[in-house]
N, C-alpha and C. Protein backbone atom coordinates (compact mmCIF):
# COMPACT_ATOMS: atom_id res chain seq x y z
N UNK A 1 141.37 103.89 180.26
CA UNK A 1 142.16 104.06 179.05
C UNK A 1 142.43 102.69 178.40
N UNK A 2 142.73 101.47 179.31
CA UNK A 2 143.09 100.21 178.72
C UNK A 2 141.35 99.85 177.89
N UNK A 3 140.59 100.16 178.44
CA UNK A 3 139.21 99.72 177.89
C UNK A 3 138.93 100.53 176.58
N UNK A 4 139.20 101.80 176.47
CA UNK A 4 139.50 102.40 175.17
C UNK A 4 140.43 101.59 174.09
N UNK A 5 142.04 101.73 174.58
CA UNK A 5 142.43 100.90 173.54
C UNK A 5 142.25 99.21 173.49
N UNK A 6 141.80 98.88 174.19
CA UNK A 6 140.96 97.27 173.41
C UNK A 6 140.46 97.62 172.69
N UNK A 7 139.12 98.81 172.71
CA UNK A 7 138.11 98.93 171.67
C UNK A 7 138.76 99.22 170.34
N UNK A 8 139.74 100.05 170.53
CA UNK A 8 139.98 100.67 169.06
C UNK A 8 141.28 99.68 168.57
N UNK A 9 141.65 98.73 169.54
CA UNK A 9 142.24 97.33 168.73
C UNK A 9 141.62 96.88 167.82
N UNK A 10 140.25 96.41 168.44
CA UNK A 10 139.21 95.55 167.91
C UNK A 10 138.61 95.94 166.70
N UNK A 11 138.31 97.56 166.59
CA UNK A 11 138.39 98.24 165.27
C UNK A 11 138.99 98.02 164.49
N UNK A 12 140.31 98.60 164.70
CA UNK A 12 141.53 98.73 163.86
C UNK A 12 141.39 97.32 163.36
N UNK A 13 141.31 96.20 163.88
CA UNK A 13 141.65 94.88 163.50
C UNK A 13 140.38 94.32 162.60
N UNK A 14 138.54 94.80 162.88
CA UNK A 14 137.66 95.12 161.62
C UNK A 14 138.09 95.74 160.32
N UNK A 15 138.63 97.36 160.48
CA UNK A 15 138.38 97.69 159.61
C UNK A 15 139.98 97.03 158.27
N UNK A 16 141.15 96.82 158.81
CA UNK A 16 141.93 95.84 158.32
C UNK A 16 142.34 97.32 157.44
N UNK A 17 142.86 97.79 157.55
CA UNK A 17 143.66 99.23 156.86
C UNK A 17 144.74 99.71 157.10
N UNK A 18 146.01 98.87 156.44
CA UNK A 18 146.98 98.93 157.50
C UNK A 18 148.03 100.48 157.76
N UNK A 19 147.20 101.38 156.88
CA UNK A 19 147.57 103.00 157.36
C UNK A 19 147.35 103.38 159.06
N UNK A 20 146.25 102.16 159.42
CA UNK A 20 145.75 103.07 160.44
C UNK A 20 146.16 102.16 161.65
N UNK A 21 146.39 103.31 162.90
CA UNK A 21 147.70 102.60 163.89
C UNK A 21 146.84 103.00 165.38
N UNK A 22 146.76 101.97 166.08
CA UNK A 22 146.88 102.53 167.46
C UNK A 22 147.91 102.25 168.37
N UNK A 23 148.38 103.15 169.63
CA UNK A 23 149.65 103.23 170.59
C UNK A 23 149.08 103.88 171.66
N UNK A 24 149.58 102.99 172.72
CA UNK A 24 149.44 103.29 174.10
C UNK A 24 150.84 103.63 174.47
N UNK A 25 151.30 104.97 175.09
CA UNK A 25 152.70 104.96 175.86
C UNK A 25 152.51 106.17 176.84
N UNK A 26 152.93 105.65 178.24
CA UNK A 26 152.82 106.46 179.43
C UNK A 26 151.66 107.63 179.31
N UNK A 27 150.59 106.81 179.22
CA UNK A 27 149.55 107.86 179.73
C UNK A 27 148.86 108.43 178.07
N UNK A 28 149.49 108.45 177.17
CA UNK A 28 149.20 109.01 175.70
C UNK A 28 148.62 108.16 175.06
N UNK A 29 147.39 107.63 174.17
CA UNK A 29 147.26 106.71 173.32
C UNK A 29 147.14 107.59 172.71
N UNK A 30 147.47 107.64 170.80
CA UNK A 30 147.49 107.71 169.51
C UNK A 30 146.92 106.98 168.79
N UNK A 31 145.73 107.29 168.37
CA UNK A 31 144.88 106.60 166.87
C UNK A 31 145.55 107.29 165.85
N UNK A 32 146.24 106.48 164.82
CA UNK A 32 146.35 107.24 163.64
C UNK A 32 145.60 106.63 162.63
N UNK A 33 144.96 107.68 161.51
CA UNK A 33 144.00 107.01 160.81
C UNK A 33 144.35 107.56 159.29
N UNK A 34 145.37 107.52 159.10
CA UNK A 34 146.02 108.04 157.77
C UNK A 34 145.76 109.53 157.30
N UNK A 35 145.35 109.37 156.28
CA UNK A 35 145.36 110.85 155.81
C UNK A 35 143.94 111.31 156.50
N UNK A 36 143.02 110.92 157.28
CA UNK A 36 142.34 111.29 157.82
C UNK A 36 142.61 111.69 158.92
N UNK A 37 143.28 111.66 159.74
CA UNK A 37 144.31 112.68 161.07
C UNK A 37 144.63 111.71 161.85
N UNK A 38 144.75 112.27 162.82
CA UNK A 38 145.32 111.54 164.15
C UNK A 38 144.66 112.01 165.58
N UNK A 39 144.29 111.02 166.38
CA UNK A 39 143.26 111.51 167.11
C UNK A 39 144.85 111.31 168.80
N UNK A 40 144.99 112.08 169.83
CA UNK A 40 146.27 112.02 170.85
C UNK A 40 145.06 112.35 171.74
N UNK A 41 144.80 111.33 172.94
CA UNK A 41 144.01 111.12 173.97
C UNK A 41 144.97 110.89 175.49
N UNK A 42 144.91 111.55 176.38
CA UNK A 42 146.13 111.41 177.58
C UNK A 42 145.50 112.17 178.63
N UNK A 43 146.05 110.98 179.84
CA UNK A 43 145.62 111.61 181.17
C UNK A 43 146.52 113.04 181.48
N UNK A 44 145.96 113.28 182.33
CA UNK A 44 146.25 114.84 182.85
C UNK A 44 146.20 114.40 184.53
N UNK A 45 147.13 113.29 185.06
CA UNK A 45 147.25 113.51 186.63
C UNK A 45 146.56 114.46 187.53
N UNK A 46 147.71 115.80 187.43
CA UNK A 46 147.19 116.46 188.27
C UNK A 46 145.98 117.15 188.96
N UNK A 47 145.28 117.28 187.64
CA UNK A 47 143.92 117.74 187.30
C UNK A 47 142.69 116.59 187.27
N UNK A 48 143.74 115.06 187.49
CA UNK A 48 142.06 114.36 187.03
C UNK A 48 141.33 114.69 185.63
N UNK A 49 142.21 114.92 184.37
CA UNK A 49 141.14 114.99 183.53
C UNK A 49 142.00 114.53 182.04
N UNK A 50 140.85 113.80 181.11
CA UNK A 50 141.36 113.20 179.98
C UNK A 50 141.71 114.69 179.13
N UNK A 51 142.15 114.25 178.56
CA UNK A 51 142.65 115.44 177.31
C UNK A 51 142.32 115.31 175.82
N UNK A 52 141.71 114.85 174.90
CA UNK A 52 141.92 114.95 173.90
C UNK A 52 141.70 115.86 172.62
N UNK A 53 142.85 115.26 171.48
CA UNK A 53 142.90 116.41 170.00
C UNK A 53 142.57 115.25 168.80
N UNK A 54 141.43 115.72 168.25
CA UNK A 54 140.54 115.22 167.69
C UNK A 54 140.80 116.22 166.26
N UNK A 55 141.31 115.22 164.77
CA UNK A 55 141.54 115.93 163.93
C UNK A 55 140.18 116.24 162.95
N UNK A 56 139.08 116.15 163.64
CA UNK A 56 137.84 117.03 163.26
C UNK A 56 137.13 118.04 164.36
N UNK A 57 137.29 117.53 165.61
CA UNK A 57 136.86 118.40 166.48
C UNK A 57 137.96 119.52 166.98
N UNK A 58 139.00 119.29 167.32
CA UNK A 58 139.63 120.07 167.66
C UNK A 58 140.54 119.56 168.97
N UNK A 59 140.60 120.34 170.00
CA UNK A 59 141.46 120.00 171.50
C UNK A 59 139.75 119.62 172.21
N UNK A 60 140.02 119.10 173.55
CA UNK A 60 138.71 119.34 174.51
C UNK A 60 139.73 118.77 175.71
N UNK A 61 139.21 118.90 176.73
CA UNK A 61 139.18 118.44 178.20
C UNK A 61 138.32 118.09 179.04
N UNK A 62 138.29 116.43 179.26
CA UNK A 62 136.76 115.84 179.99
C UNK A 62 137.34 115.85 181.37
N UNK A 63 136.12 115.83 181.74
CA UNK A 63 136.24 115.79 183.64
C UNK A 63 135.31 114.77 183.65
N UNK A 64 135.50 114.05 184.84
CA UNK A 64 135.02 112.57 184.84
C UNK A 64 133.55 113.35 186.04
N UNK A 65 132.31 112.87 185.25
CA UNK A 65 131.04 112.85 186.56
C UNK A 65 130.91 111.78 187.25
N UNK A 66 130.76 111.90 188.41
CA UNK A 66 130.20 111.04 189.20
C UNK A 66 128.73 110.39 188.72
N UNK A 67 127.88 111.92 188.70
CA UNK A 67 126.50 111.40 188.51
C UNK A 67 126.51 110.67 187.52
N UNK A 68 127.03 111.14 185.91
CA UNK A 68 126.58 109.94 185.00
C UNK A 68 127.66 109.13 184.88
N UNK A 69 128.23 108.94 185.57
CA UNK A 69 129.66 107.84 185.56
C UNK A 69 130.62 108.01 183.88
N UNK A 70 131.05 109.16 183.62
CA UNK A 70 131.38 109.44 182.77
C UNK A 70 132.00 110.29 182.31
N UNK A 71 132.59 110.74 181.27
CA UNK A 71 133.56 111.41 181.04
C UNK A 71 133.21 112.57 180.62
N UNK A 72 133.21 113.63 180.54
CA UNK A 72 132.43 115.09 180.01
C UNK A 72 132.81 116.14 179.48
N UNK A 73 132.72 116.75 178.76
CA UNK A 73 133.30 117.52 178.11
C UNK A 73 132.59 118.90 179.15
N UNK A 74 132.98 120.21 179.67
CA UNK A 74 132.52 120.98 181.01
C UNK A 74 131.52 121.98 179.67
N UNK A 75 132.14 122.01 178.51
CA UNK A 75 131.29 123.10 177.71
C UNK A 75 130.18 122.97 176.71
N UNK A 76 129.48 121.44 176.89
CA UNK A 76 128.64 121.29 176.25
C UNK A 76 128.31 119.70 176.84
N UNK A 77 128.59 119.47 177.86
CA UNK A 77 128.47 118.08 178.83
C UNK A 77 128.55 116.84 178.24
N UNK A 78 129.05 117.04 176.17
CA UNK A 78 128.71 115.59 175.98
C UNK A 78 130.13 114.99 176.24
N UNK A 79 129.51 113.46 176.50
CA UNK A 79 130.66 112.42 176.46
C UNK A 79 132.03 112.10 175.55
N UNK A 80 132.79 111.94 176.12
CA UNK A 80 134.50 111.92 175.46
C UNK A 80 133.82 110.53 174.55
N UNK A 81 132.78 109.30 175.05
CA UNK A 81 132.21 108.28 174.51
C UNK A 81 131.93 108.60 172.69
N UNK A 82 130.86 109.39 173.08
CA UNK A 82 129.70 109.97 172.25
C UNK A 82 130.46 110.34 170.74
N UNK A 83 131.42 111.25 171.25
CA UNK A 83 132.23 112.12 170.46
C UNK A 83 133.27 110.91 169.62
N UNK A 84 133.51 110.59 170.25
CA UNK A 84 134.22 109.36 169.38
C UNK A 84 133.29 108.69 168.79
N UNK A 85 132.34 108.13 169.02
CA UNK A 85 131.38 107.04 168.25
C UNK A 85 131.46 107.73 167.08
N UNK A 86 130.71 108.93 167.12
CA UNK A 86 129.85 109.67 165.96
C UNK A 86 131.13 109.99 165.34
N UNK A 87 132.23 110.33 165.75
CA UNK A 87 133.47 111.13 164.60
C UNK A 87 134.12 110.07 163.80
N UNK A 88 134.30 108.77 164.54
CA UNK A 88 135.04 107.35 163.99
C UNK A 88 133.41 106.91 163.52
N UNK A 89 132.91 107.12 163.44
CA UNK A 89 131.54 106.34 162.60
C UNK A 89 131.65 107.67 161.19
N UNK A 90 131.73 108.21 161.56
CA UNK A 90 131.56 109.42 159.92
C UNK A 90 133.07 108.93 158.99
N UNK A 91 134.16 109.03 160.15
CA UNK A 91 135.23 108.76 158.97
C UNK A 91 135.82 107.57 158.56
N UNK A 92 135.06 106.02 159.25
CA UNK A 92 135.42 105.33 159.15
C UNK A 92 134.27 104.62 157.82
N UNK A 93 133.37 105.52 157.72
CA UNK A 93 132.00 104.83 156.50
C UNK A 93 131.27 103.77 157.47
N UNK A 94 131.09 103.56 159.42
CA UNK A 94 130.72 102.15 159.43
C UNK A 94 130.23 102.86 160.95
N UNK A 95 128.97 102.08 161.40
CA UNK A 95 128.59 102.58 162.98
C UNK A 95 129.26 101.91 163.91
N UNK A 96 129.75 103.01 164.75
CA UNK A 96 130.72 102.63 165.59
C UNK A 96 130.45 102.85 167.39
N UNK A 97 130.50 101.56 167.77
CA UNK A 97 130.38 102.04 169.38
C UNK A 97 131.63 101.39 170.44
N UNK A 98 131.85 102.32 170.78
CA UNK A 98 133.53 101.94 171.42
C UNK A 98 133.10 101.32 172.65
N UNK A 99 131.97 101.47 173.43
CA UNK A 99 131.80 100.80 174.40
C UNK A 99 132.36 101.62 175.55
N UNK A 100 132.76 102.84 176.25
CA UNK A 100 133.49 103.40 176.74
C UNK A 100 132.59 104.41 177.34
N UNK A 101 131.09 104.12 177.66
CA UNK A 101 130.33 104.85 178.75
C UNK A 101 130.37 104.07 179.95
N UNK A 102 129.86 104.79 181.00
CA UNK A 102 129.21 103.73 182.38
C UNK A 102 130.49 103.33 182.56
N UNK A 103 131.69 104.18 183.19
CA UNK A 103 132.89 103.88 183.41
C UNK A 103 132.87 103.04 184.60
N UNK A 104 132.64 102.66 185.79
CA UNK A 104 133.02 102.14 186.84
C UNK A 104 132.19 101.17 186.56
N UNK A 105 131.35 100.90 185.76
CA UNK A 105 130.87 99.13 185.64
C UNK A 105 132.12 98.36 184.68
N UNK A 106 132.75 99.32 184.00
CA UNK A 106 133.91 98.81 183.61
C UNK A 106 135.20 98.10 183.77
N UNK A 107 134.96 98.80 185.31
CA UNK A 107 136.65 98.71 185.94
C UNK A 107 136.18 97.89 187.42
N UNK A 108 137.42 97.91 187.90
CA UNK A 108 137.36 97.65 189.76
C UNK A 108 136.70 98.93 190.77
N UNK A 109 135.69 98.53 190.80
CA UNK A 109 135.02 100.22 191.44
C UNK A 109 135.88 100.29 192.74
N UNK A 110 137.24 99.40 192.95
CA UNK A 110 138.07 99.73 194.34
C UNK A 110 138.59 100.94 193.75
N UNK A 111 139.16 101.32 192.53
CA UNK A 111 139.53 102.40 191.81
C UNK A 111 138.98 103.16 191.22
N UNK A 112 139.72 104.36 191.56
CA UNK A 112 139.17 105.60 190.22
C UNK A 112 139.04 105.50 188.95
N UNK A 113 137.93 105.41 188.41
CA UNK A 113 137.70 105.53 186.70
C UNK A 113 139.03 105.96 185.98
N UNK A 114 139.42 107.37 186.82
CA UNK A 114 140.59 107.73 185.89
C UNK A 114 141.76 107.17 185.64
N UNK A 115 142.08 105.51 187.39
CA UNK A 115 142.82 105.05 186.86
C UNK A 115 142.86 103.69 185.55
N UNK A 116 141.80 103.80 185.44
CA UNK A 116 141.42 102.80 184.14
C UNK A 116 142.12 103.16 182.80
């Protein structure tokens, strides 16, 4: 999650729009992107699984794979990654890669991806 919001710091701080907000608090980050929605991304402890509501896609729930070291959506296997690139690349007018596949080359592989 900390490797997510760097990325969408680093955005936010490209695209220079000062409608648009990111927030990390206990487990919740919030992209807000003005009148274009608000994207609420948050762990789910108990379950091991990210959560997010995506104001073009809708709700989803990723479960983290082992095999592709990554985050998954269970009803159509694509990446929590993917889905963000392509949705913040359509509404932002600009190609966007958050950098947020290949989770455990990311982190301390002493830890769980999910605690990242």
């Amino acid at each position: 999650m900390n490797n997510l919001l760097e990325s969408l710091e680093d955005l936010l701080d490209t695209v220079g729009n000062a409608d648009y907000e990111v927030e990390y608090h206990s487990g919740v980050l919030t992209l807000k992107l003005g009148e274009k929605g608000t994207y609420v991304i948050n762990k789910q402890p108990p379950n091991k699984q990210i959560w997010l509501s995506s104001p073009f896609s809708g709700p989803k729930r990723y479960d983290y794979s082992e095999s592709d070291d990554d985050w998954l959506y269970s009803r159509d296997s694509r990446a929590m990654g993917d889905l963000l690139n392509d949705e913040l690349s359509k509404a932002l007018s600009m190609n966007i890669d958050l950098g947020v596949s290949k989770i455990s080359s990311k982190v301390n592989c002493q830890h769980s991806p999910y605690d990242t």
